[in-house]
C-alpha atoms as a PDB file:
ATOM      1  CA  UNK A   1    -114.563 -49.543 159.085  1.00  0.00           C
ATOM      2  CA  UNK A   2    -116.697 -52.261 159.920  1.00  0.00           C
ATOM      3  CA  UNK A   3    -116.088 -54.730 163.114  1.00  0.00           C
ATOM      4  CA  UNK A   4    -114.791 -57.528 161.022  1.00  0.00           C
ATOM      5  CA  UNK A   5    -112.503 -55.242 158.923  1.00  0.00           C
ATOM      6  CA  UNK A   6    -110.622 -53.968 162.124  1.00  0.00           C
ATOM      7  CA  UNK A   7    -110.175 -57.497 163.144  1.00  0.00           C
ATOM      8  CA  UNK A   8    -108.648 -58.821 159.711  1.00  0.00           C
ATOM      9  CA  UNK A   9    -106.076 -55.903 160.026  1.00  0.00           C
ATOM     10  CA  UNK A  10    -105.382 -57.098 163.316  1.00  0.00           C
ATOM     11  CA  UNK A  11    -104.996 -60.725 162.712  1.00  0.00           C
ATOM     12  CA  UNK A  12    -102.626 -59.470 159.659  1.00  0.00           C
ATOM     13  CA  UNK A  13    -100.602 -57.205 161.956  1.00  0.00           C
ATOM     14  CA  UNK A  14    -100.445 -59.485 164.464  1.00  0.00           C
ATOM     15  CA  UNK A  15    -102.152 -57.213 167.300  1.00  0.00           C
ATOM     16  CA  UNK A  16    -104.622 -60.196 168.672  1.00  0.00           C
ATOM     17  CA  UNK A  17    -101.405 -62.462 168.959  1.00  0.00           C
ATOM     18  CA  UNK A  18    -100.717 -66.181 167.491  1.00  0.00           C
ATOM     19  CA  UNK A  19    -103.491 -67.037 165.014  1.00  0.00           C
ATOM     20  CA  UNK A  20    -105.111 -70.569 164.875  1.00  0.00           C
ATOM     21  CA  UNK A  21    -102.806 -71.515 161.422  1.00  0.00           C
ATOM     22  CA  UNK A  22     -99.589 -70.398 163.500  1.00  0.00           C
ATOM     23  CA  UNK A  23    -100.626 -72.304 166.510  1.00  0.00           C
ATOM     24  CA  UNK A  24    -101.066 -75.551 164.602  1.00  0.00           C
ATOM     25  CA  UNK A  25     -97.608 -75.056 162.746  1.00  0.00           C
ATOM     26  CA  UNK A  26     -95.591 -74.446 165.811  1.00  0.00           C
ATOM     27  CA  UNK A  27     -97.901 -77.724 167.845  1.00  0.00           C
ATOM     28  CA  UNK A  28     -97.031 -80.081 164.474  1.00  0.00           C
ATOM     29  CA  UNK A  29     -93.256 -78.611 165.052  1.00  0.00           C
ATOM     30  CA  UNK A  30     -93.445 -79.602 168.284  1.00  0.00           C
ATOM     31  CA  UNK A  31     -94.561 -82.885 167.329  1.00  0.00           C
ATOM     32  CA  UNK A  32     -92.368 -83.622 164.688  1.00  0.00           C
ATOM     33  CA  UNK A  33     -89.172 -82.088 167.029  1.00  0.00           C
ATOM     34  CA  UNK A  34     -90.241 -84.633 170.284  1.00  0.00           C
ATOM     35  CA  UNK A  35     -90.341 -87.608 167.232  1.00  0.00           C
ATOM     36  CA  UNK A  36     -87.019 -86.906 166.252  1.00  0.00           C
ATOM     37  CA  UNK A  37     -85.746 -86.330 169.679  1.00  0.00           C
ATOM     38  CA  UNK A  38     -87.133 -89.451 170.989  1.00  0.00           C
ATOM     39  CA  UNK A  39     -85.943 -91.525 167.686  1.00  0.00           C
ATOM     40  CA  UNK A  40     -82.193 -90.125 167.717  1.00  0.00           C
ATOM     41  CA  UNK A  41     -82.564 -91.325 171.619  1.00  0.00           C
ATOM     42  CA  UNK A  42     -83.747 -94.641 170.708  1.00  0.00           C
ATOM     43  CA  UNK A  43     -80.503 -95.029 168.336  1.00  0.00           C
ATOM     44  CA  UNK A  44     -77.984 -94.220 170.301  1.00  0.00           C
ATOM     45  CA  UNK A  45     -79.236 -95.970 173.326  1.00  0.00           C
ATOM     46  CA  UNK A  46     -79.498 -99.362 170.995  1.00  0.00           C
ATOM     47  CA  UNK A  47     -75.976 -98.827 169.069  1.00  0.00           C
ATOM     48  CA  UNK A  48     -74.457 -98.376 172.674  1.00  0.00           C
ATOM     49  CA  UNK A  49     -76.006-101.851 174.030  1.00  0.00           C
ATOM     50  CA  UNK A  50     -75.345-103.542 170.117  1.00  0.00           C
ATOM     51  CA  UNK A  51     -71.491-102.084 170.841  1.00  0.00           C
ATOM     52  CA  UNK A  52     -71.396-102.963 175.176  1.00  0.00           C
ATOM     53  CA  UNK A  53     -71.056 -99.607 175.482  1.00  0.00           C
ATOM     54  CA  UNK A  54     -72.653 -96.871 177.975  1.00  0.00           C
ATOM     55  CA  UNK A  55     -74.795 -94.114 176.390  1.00  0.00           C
ATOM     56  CA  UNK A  56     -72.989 -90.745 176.663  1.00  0.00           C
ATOM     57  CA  UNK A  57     -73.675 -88.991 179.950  1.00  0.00           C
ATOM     58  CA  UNK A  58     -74.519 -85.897 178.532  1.00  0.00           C
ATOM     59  CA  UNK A  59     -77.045 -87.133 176.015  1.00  0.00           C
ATOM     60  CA  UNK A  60     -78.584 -89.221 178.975  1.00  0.00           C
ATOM     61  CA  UNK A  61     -79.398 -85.852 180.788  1.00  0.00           C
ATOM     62  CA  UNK A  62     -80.279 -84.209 177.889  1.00  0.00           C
ATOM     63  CA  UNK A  63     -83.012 -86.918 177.255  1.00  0.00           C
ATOM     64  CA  UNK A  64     -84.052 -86.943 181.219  1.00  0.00           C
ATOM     65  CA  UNK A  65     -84.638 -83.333 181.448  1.00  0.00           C
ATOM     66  CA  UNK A  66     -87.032 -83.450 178.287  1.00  0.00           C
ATOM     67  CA  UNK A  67     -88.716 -86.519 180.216  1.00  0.00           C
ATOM     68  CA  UNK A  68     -88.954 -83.886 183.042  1.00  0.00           C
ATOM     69  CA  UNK A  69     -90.656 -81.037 180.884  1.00  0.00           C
ATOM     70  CA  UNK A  70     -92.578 -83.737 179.422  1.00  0.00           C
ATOM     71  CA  UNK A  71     -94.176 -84.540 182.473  1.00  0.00           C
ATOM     72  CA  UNK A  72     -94.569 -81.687 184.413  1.00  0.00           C
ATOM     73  CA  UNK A  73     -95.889 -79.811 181.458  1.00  0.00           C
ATOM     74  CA  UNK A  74     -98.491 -83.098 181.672  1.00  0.00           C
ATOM     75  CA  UNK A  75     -99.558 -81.969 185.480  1.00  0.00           C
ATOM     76  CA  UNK A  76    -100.254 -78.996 185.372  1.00  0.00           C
ATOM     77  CA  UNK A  77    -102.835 -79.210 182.609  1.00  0.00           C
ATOM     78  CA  UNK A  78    -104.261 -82.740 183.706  1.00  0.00           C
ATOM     79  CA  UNK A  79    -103.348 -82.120 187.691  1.00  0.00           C
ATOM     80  CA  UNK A  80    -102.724 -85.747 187.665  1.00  0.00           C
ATOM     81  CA  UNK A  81    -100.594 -87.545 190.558  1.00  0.00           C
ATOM     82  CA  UNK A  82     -98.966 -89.742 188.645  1.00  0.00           C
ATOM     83  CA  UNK A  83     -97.430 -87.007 186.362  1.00  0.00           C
ATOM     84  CA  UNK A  84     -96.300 -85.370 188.933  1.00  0.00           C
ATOM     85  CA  UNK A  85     -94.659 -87.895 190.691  1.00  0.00           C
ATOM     86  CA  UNK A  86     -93.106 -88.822 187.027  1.00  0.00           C
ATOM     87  CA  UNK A  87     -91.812 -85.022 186.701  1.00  0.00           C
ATOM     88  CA  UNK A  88     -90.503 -85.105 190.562  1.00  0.00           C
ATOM     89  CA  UNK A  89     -88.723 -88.365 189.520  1.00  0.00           C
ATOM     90  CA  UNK A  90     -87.163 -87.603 186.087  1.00  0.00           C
ATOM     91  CA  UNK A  91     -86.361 -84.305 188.079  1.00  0.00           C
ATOM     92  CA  UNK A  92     -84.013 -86.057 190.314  1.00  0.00           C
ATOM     93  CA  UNK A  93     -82.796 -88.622 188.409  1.00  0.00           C
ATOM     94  CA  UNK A  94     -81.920 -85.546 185.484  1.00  0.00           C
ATOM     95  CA  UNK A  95     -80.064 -83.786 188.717  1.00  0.00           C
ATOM     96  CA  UNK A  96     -78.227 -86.845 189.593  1.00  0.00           C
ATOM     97  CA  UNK A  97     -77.121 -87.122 185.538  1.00  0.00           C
ATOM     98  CA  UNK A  98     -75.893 -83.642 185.649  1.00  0.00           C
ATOM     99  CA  UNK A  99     -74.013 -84.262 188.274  1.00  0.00           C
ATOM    100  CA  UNK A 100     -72.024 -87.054 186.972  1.00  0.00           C
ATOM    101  CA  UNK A 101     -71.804 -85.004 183.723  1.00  0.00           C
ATOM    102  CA  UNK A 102     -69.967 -82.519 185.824  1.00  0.00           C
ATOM    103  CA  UNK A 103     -67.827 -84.566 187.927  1.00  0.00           C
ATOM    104  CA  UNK A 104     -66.631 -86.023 184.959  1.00  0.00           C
ATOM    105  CA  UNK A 105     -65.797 -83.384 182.630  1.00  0.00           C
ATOM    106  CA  UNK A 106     -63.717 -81.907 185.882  1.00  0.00           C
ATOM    107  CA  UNK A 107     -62.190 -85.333 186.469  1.00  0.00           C
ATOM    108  CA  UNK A 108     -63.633 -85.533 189.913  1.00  0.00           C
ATOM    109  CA  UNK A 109     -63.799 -89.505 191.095  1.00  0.00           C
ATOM    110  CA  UNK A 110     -67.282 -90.356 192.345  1.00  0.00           C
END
């Protein structure tokens, strides 16, 4: 067998790990999953204030903690400051949410 025959067979087998087509599908995904995320965000956080409501607790720590991943995932590839005083910050404030969440699904009075 010649050199590129043995690596065709392993690209097909899946021996050499994610190729470049699978790598761009799940990265557009990704994409097209933080879009979505962000948009279904966006309306419930502007049908709360159009109804003088407050936006669900759980859904606001939800959305925190992807802020979080967001930028921390941002540091450690750019090993900027600013991200990672952005993921230390959405990191608390996503702590403080899931607290609340807690206290009140056990009805505890903060």
């Amino acid at each position: 067998m010649q050199k590129e025959e043995i690596l065709e067979r392993a690209r097909q087998e899946g021996v050499l790990g994610i190729d470049e087509e699978t790598r761009v599908m799940r990265d557009k995904g990704r994409l097209f999953g933080k879009t979505l995320f962000c948009g279904v965000f966006l309306v419930i956080a502007l049908l709360a204030f159009a109804a003088g409501r407050e936006i669900d607790y759980g859904v606001r720590a939800m959305f925190l903690a992807y802020l979080t991943g967001e930028c921390y995932a941002a540091w450690r590839f750019k090993r900027s400051r600013l991200q990672l005083f952005l993921a230390a910050a959405a990191g608390f404030v996503t702590v403080l949410a899931l607290v609340e969440v807690a206290c009140r699904m056990l009805g505890v009075a903060l």
